[in-house]
Protein backbone atom coordinates (compact mmCIF):
# COMPACT_ATOMS: atom_id res chain seq x y z
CA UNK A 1 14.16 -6.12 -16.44
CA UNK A 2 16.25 -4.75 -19.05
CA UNK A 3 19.39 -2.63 -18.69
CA UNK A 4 18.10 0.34 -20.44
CA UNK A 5 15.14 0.45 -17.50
CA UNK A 6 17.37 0.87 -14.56
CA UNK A 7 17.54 4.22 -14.68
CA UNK A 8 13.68 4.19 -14.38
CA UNK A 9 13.00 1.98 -11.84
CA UNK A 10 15.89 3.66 -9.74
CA UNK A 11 13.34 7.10 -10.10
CA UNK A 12 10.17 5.86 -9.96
CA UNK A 13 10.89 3.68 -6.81
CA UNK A 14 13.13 6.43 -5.11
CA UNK A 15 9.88 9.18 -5.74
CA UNK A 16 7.25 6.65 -5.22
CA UNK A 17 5.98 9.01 -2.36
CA UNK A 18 5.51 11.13 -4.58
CA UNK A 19 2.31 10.94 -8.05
CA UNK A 20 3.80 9.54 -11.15
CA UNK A 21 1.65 8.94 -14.01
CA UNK A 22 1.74 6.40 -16.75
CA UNK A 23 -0.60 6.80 -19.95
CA UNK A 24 -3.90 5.08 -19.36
CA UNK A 25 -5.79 2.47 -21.61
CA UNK A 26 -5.08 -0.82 -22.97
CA UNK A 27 -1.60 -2.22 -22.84
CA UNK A 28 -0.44 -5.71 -24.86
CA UNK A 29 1.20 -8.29 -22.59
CA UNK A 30 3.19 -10.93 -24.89
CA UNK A 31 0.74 -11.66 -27.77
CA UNK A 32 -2.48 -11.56 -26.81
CA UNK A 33 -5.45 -13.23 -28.30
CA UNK A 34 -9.25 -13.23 -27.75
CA UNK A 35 -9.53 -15.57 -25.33
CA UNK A 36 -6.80 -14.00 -23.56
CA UNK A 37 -6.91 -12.83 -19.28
CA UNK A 38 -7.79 -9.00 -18.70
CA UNK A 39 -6.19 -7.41 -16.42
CA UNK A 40 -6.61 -4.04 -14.34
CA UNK A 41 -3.97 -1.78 -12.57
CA UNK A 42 -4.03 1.90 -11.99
CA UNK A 43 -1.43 4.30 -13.95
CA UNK A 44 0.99 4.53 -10.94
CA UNK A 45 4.36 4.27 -12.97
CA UNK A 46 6.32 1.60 -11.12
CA UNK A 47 3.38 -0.56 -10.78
CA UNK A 48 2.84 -0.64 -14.41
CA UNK A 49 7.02 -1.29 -14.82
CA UNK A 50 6.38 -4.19 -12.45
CA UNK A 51 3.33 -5.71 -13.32
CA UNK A 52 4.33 -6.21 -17.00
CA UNK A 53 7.95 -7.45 -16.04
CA UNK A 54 5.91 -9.97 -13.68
CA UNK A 55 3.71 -11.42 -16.79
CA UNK A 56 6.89 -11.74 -18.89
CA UNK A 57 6.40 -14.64 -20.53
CA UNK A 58 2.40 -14.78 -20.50
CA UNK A 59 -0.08 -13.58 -22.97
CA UNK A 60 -2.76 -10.81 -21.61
CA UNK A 61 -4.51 -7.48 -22.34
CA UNK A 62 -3.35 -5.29 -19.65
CA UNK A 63 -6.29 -1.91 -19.04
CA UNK A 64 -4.51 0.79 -17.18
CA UNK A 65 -7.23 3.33 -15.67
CA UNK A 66 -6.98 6.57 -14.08
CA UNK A 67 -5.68 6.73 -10.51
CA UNK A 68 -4.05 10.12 -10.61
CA UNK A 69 -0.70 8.33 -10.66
CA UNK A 70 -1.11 6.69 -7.03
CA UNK A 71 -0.73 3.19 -6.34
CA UNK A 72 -3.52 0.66 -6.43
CA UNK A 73 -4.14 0.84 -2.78
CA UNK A 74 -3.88 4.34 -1.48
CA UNK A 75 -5.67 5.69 -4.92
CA UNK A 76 -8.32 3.66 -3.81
CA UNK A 77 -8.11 4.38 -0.35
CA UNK A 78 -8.22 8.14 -1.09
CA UNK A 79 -10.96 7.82 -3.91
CA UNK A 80 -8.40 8.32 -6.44
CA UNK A 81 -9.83 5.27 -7.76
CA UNK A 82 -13.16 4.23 -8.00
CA UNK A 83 -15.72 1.85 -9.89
CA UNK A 84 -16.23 4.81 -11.98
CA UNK A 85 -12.39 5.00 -13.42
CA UNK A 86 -12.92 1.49 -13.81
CA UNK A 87 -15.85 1.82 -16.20
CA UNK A 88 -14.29 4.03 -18.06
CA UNK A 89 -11.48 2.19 -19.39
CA UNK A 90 -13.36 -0.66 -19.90
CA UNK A 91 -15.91 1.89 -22.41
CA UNK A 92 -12.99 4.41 -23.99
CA UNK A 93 -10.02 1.24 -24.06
CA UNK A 94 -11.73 -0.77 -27.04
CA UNK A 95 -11.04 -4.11 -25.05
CA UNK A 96 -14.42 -5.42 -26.23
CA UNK A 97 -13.67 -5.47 -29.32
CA UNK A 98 -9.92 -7.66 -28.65
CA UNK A 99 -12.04 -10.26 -26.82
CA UNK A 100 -14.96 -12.61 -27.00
CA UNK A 101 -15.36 -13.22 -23.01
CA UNK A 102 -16.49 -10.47 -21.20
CA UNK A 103 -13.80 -11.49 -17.76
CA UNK A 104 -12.02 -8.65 -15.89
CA UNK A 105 -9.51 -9.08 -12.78
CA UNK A 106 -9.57 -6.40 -10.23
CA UNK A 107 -6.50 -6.33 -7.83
CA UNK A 108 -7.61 -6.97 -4.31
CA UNK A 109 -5.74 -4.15 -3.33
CA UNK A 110 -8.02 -1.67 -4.93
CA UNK A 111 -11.25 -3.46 -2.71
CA UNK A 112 -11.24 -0.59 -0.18
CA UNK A 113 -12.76 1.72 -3.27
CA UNK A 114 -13.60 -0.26 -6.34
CA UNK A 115 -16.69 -1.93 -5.98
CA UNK A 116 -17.21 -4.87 -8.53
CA UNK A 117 -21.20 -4.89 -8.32
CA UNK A 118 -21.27 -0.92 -10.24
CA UNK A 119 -19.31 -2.42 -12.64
CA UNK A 120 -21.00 -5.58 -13.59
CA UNK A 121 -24.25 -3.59 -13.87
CA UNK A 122 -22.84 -0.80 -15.82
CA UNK A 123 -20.81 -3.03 -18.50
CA UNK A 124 -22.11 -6.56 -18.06
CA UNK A 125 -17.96 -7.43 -17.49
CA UNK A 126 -17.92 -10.15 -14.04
CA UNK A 127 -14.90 -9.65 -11.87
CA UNK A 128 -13.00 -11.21 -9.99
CA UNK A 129 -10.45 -10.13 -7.28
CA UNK A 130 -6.73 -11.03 -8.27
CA UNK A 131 -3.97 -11.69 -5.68
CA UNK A 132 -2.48 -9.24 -3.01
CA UNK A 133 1.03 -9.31 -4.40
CA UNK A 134 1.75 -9.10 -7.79
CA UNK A 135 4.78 -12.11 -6.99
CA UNK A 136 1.43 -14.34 -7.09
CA UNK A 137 -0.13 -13.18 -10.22
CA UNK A 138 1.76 -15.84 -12.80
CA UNK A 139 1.09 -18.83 -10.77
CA UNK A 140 -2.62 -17.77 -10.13
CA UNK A 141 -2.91 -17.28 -14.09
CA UNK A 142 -1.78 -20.47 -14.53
CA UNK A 143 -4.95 -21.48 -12.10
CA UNK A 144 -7.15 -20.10 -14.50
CA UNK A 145 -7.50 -16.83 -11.84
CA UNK A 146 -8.34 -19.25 -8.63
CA UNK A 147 -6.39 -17.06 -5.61
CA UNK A 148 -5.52 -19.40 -3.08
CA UNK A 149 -6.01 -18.36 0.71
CA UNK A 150 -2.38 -17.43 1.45
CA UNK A 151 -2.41 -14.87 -1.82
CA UNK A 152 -5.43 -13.16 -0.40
CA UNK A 153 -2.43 -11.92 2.50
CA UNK A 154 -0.62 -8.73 2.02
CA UNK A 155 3.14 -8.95 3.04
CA UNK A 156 5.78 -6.67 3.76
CA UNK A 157 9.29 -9.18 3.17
CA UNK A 158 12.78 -7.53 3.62
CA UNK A 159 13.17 -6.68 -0.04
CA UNK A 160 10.25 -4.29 0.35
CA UNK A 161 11.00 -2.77 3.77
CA UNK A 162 14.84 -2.11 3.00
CA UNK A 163 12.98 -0.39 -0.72
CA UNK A 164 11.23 2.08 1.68
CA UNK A 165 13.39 2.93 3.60
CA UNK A 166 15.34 4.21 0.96
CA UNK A 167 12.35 5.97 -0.41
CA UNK A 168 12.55 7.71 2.73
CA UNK A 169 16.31 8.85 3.13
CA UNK A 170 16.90 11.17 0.22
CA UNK A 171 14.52 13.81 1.56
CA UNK A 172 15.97 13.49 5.06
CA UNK A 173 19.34 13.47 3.86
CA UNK A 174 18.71 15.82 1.63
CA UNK A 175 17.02 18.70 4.25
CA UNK A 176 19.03 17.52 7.12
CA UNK A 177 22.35 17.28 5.39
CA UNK A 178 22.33 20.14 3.97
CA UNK A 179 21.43 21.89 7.13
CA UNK A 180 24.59 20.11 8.97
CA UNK A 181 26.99 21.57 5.77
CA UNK A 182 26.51 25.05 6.61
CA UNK A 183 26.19 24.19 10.55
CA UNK A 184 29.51 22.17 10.35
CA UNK A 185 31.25 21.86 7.52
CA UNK A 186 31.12 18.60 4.78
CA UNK A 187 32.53 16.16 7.30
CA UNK A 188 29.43 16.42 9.59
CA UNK A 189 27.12 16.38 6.58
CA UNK A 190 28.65 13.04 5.38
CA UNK A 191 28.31 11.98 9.46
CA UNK A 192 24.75 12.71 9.76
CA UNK A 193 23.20 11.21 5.94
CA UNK A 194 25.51 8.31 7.51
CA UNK A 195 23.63 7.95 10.92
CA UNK A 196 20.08 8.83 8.75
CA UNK A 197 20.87 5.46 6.68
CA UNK A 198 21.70 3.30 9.42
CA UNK A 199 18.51 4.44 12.09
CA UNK A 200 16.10 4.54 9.10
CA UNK A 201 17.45 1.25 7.67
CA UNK A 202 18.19 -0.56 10.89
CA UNK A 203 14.70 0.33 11.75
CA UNK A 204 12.96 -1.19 8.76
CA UNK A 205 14.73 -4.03 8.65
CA UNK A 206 13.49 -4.72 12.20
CA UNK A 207 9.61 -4.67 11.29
CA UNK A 208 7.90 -6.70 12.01
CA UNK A 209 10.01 -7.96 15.23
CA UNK A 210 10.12 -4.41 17.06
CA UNK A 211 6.79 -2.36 18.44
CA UNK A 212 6.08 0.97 15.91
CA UNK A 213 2.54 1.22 17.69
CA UNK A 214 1.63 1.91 21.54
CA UNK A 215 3.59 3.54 23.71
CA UNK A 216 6.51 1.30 23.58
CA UNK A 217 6.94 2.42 20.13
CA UNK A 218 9.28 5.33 21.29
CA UNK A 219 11.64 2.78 22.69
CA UNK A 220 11.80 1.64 19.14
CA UNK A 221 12.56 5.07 17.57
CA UNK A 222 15.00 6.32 20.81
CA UNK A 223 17.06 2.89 19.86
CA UNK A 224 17.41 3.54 15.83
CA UNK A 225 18.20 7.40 17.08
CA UNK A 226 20.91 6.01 19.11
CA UNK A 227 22.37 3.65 16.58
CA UNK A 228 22.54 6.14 13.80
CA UNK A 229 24.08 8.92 16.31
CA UNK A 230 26.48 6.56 17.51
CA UNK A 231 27.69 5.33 13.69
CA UNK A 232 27.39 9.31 12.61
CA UNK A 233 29.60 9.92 15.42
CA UNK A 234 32.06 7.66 14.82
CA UNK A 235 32.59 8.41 11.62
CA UNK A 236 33.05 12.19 12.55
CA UNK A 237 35.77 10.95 15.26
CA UNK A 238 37.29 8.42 12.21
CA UNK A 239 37.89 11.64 10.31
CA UNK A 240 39.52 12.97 13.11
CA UNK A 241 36.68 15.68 14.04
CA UNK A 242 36.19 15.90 18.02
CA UNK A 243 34.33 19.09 17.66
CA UNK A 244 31.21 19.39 20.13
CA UNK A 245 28.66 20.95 17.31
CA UNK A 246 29.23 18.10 14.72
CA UNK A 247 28.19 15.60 17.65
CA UNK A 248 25.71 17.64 18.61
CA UNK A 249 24.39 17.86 15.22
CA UNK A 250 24.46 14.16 14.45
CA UNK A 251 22.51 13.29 17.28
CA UNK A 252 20.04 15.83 16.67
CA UNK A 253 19.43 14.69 13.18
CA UNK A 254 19.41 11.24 13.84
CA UNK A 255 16.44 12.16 16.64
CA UNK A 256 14.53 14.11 14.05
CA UNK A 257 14.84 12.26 11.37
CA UNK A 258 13.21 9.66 14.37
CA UNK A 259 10.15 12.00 14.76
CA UNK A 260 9.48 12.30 11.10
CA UNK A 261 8.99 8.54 10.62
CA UNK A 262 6.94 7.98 13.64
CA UNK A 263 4.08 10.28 12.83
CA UNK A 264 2.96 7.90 10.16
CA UNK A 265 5.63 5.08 9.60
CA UNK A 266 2.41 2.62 10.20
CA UNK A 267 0.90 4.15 7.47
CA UNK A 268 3.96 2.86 5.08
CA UNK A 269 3.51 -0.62 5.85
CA UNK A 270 0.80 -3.21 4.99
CA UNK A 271 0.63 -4.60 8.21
CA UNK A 272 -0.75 -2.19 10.84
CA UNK A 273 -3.70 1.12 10.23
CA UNK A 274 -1.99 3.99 9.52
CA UNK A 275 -1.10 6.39 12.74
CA UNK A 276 -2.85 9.39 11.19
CA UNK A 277 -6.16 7.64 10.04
CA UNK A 278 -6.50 6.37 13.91
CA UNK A 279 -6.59 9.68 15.36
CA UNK A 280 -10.17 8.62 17.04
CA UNK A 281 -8.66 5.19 17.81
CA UNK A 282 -8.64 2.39 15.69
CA UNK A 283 -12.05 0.60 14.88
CA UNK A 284 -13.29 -3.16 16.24
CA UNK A 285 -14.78 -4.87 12.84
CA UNK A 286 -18.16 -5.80 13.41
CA UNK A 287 -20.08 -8.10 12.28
CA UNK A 288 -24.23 -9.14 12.12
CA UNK A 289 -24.40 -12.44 11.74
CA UNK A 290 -27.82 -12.55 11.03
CA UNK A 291 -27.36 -10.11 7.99
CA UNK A 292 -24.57 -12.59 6.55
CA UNK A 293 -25.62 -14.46 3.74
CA UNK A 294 -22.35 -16.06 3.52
CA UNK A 295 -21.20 -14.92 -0.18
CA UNK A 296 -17.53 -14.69 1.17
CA UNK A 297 -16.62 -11.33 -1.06
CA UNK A 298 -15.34 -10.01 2.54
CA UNK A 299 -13.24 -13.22 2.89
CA UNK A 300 -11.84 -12.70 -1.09
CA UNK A 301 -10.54 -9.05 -0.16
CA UNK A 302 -9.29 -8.79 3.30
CA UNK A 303 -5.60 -8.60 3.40
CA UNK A 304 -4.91 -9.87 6.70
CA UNK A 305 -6.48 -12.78 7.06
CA UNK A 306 -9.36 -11.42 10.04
CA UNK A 307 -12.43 -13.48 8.10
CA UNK A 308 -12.77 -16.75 7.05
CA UNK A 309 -15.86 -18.34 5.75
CA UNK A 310 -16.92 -21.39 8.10
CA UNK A 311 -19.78 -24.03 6.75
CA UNK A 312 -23.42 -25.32 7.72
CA UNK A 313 -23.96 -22.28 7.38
CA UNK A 314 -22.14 -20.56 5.32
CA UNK A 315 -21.32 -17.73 7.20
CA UNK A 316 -18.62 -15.40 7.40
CA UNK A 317 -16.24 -15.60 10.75
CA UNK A 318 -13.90 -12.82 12.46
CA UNK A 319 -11.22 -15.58 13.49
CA UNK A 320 -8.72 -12.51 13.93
CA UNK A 321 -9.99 -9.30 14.88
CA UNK A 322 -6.75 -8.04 16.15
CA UNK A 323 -4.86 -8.69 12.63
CA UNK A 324 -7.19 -6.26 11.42
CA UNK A 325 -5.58 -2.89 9.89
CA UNK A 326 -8.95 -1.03 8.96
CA UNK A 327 -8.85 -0.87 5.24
CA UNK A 328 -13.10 -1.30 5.03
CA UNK A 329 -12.79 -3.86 1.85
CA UNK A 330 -14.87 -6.08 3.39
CA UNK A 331 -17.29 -3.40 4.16
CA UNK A 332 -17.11 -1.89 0.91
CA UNK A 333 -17.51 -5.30 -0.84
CA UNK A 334 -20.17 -7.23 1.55
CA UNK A 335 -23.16 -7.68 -0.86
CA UNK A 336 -25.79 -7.23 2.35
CA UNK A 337 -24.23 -4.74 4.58
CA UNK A 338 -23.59 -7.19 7.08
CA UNK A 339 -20.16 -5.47 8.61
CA UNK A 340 -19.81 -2.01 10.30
CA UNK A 341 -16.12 -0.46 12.28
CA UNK A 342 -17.31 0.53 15.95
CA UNK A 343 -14.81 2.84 17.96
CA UNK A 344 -13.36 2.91 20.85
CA UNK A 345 -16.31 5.59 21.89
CA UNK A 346 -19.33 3.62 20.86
CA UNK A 347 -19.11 5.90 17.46
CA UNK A 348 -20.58 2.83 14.54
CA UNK A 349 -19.34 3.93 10.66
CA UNK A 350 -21.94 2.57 8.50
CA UNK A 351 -21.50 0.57 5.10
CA UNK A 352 -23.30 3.55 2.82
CA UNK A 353 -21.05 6.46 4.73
CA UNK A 354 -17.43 4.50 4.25
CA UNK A 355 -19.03 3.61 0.20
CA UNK A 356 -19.43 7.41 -0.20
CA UNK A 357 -16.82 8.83 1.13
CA UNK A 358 -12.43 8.35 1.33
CA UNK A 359 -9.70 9.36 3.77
CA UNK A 360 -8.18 12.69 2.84
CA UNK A 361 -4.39 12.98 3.70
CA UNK A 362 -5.28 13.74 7.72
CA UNK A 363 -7.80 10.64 7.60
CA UNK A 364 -10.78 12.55 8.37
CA UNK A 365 -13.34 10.70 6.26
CA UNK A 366 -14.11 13.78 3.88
CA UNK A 367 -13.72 13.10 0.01
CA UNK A 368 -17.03 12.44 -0.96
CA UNK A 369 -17.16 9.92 -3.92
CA UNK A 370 -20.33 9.13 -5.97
CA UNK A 371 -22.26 6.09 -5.72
């Protein structure tokens, strides 16, 4: 990374909540020639900032398309990005004309809403599915674009989870501080964005090892409340500031700020479904064996490790249905329909309805995409 980009990876990461568009179309990596990799991404800002610092060092053609500014996952997720973005770039970039293979590699991350068959009919490009961190990308180039089984697995280290929670503090700090200034005074504004940093941080860099789903979740959330009220408050009694409504404000704001992250802090991690898409509970991944022609696409996409492919016959396996977070890549992506979610309620979501259709922001299943 160089200097002069600090500034904008400090604002695209702190507002990556938040849309952020980069210019779409085809991007050098290095010095590319015609025999060079190509490479998708969608025109979320930081991702493109990453993904090229990542292939310093490597020749490529780079095709950004249109994903409204979202990231890979939740643009696709939301049907911000489809097959149909995907076809476009390829058509409007001029790429065929830079190379003389006709190779694209999708990022598995964008398997819950890109599907690869559209594309290959529609352009005569194959695909193939990249890795699920962009860390993995240079070594898997240097494979010739074989993904390995452990690259297939989305992560969330500590670098990542301390990043978000600082994505989330400003705006608390922000609405809740400024509240406690004219409560209060300065003092218990600089208490209570102190007690917001250590319960949202303490709590993040915690995940995996504490519950944030079931029930015993709130024990979670009542503990980072209580750590953050107690730091807030001493730093209020530091100052010399014994005054009942600064206390009471701290702990109040350390609570709420408590609330705010549990009605969707699942949602903010790749590791567990989302809170607010699991309203009717979260689905069982089924799976008709019969149907399974063992092709393995649903093994290539899922980024929790839940399938594996097992042999004589090749057929697909659910070796850890309780790893599964609900994404529907492999349901998007199996070639004959072989997977379905089942609820709780015997409710069965079928391959053409999840295909045709995205979460909106509530996760009701209602943005209809075309097919």
């Amino acid at each position: 990374m160089r200097i002069g980009d600090v500034p904008h990876y400090l604002r695209d990461t702190l507002l990556r909540l938040f849309p952020h568009r980069a210019p779409t179309g085809l991007y050098r990596i290095g010095s590319p020639d015609r025999s060079s990799p190509v490479l998708l991404t969608g025109n979320f800002t930081l991702t493109v900032r990453r993904l090229r610092d990542v292939l310093n060092g490597f020749d490529a053609w780079l095709l950004v398309a249109n994903s409204n500014g979202i990231n890979v996952w939740c643009a696709a997720g939301g049907g911000h990005l489809t097959h149909h973005d995907v076809i476009s770039v390829l058509r409007t970039s001029g790429i065929a004309d830079c190379v003389d293979h006709r190779e694209l590699m999708l990022p598995q991350l964008a398997a819950t809403g890109v599907e690869r068959r559209p594309i290959e009919d529609a352009t005569g490009w194959s695909t193939l599915w990249g890795p699920a961190r962009l860390e993995d990308l240079p070594a898997v180039l240097r494979r010739g674009g074989s993904v390995r089984g452990r690259e297939r697995t989305a992560t969330f280290p500590l670098r990542e989870r301390i990043e978000m929670a600082w994505i989330w503090i400003p705006t608390m700090a922000l609405v809740l501080g400024s509240l406690s200034l004219l409560i209060d005074g300065w003092l218990a504004m600089v208490a209570v964005v102190t007690s917001l940093v250590v319960a949202v941080m303490g709590l993040f860099a915690c995940i995996p090892r504490v519950p944030i789903t079931g029930g015993v979740r709130w024990v979670t959330f009542f503990a980072a409340a209580l750590l953050g009220a107690a730091i807030g408050g001493a730093v209020l009694v530091s100052f010399g500031a014994r005054t009942a409504p600064g206390q009471v404000v701290v702990i109040l704001s350390s609570v709420l700020g408590m609330v705010i992250l549990s009605v969707d802090i699942t949602g903010t991690t790749p590791l567990y479904p989302g809170s607010v898409n699991s309203r009717g509970g979260t689905p069982d991944i089924t799976l008709d064996v019969e149907r399974c022609s063992g092709a393995a696409d649903c093994v290539q996409v899922c980024p929790s490790a839940v399938l594996r492919l097992a042999e004589n016959p090749a057929r697909a396996v659910i070796a850890a249905p309780g790893a599964c977070i609900a994404c529907a890549a492999c349901i998007v992506q199996c070639p004959e329909d072989a997977l379905t979610f089942t609820y709780p309620d015997g409710r069965m979501v079928e391959p053409a309805t999840i295909r045709r259709t995205r979460l909106n922001l509530i996760g009701d299943r209602t943005v209809q995409v075309s097919t």
